[in-house]
C-alpha atoms as a PDB file:
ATOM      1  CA  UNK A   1       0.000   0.000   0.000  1.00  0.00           C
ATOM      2  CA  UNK A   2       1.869   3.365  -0.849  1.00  0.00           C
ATOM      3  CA  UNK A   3       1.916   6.139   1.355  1.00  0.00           C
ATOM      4  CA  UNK A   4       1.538  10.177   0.517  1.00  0.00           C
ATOM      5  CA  UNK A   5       2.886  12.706   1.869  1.00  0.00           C
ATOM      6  CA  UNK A   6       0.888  15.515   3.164  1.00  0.00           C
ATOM      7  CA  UNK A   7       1.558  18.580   5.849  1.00  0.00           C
ATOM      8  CA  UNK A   8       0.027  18.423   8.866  1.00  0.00           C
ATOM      9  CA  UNK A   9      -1.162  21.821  10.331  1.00  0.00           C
ATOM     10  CA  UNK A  10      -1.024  22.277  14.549  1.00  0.00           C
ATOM     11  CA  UNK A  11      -2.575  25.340  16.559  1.00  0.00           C
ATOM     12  CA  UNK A  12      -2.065  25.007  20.425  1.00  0.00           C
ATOM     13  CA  UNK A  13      -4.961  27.409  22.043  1.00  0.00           C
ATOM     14  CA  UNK A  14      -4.919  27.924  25.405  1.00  0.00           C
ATOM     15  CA  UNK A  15      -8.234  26.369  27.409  1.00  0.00           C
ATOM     16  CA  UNK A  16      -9.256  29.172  29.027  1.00  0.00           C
ATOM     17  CA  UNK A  17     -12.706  29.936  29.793  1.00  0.00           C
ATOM     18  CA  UNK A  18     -12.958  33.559  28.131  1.00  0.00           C
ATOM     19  CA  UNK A  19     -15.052  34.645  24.744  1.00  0.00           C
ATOM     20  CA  UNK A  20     -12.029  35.108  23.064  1.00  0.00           C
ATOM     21  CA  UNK A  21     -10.076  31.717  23.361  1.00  0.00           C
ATOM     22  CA  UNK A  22     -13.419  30.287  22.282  1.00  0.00           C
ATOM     23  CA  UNK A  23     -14.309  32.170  19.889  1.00  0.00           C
ATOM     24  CA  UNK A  24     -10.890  31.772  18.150  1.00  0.00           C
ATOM     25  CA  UNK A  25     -11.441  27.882  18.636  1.00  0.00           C
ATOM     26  CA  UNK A  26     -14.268  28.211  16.672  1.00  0.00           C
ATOM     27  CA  UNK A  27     -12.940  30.183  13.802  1.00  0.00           C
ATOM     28  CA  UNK A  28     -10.057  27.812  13.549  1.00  0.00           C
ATOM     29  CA  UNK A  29     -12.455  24.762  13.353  1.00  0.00           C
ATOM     30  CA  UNK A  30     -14.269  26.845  10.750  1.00  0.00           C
ATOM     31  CA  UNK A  31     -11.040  27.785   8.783  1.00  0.00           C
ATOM     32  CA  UNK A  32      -9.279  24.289   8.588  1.00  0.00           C
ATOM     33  CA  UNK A  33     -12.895  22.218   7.739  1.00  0.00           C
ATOM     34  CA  UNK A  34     -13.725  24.934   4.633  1.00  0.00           C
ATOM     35  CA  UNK A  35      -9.814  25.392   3.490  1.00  0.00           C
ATOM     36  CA  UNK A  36      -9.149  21.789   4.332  1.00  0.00           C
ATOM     37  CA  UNK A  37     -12.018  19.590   4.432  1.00  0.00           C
ATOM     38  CA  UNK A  38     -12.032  18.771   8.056  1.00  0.00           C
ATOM     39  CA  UNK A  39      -9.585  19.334  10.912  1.00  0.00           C
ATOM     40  CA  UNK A  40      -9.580  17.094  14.708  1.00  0.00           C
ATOM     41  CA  UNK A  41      -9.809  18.786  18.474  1.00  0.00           C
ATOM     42  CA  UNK A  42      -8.212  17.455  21.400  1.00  0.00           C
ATOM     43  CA  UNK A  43      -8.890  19.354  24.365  1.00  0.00           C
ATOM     44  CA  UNK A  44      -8.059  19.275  27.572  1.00  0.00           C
ATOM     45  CA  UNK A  45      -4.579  18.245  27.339  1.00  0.00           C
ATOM     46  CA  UNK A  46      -1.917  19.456  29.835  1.00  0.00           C
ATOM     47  CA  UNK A  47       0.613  21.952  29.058  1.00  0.00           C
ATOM     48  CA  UNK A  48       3.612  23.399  30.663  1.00  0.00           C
ATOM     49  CA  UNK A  49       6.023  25.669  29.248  1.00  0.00           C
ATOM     50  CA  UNK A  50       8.664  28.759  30.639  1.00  0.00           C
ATOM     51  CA  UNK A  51       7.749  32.476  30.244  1.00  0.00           C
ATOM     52  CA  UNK A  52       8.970  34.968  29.149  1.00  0.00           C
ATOM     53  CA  UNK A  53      10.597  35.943  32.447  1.00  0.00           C
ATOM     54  CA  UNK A  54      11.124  32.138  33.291  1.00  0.00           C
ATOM     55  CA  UNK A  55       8.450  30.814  35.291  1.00  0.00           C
ATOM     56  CA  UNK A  56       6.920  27.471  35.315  1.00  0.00           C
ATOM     57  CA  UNK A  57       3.929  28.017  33.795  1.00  0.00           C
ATOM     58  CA  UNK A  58       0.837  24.708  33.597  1.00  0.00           C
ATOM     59  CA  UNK A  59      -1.864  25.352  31.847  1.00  0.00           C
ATOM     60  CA  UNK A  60      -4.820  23.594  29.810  1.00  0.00           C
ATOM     61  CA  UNK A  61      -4.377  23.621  26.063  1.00  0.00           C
ATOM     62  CA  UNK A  62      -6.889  22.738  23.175  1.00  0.00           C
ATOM     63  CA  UNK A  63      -5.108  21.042  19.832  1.00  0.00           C
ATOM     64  CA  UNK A  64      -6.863  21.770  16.563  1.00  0.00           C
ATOM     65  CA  UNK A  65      -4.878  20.371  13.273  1.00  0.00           C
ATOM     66  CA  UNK A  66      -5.724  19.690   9.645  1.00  0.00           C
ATOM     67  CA  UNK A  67      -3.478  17.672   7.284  1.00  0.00           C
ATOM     68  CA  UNK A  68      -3.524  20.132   3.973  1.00  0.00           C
ATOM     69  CA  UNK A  69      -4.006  18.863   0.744  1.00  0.00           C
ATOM     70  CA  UNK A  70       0.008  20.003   0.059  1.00  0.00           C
ATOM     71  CA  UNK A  71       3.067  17.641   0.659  1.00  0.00           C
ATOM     72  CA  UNK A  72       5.507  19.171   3.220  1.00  0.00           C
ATOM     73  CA  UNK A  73       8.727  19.520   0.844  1.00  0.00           C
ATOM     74  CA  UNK A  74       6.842  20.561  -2.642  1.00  0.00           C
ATOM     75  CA  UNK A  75       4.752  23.369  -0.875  1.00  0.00           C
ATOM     76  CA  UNK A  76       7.396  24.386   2.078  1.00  0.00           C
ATOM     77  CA  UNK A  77       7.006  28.433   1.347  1.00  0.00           C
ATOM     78  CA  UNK A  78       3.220  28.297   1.147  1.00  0.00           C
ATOM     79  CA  UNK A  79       3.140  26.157   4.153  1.00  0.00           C
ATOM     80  CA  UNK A  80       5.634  28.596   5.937  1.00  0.00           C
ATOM     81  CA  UNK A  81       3.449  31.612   5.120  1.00  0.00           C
ATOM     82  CA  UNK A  82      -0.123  30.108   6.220  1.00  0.00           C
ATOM     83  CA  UNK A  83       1.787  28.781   9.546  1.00  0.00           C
ATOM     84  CA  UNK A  84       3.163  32.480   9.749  1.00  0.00           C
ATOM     85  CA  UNK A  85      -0.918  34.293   8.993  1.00  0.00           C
ATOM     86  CA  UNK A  86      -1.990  31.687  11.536  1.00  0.00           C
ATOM     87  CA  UNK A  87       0.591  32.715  14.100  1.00  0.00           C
ATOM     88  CA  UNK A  88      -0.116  36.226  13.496  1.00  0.00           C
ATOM     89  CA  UNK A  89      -3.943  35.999  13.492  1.00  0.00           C
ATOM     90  CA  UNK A  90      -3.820  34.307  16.981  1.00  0.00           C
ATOM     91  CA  UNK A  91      -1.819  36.763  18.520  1.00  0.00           C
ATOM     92  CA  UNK A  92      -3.988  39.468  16.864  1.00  0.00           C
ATOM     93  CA  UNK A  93      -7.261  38.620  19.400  1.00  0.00           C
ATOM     94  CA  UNK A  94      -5.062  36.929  22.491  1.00  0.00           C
ATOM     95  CA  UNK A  95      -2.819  38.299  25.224  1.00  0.00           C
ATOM     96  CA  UNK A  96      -0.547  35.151  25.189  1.00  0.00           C
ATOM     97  CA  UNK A  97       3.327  34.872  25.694  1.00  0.00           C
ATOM     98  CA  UNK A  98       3.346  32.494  23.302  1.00  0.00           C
ATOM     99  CA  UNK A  99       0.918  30.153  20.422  1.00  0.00           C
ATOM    100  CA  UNK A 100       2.848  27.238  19.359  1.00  0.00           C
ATOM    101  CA  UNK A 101       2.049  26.955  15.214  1.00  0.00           C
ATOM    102  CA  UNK A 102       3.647  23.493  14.110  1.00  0.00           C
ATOM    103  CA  UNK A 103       3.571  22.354  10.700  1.00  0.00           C
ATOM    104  CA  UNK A 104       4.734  18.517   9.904  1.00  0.00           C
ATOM    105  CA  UNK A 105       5.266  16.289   7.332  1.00  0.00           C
ATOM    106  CA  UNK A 106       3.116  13.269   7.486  1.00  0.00           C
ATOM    107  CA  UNK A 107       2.268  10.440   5.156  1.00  0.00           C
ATOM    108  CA  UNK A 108      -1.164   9.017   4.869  1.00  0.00           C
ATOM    109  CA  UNK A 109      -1.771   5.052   3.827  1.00  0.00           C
ATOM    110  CA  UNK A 110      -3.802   5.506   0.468  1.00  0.00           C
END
């Protein structure tokens, strides 16, 4: 069975009970299913990371990705920039030290 490659799309959102974090949720759900044809939530996971001024920060993170119709090495500019809007658009409507963006090559079983 051969395998293609595709690009697989990550957002980290903080789980935070405010109007913003969801409603940005909601727009990314919105954005991968109509540019994508679907994307997957896992919520609820646990998340840990330094700030800015080094403290141990846990928190509650939601995962939304999409695997894009692109392969990873063919489309690695366009894949840059739409990781780069993404990145940009989250920090746009939150007051976050940091939104991880991650964008990986996978291969699906055809």
């Amino acid at each position: 069975m051969p395998l293609f490659e595709r690009a697989r799309i990550e957002v980290y959102v903080p789980d935070l009970p405010h109007a913003d974090y969801r409603n940005l949720v909601a727009t990314l759900k919105r954005e991968f299913t109509y540019t994508f044809g679907g994307c997957t939530m896992i919520g609820g996971l646990d998340g840990n990371y330094l700030s800015g001024t080094g403290l141990h920060i846990q928190d509650h993170v939601n995962l939304i990705y999409t695997d894009a119709h692109h392969a990873f090495d063919a489309n690695f500019e366009l894949m840059s920039t739409y990781a780069d809007k993404l990145r940009d658009a989250t920090f746009s409507v939150l007051m976050e030290d940091a939104i991880l963006v991650a964008v990986s090559k996978i291969f699906h079983a055809d």
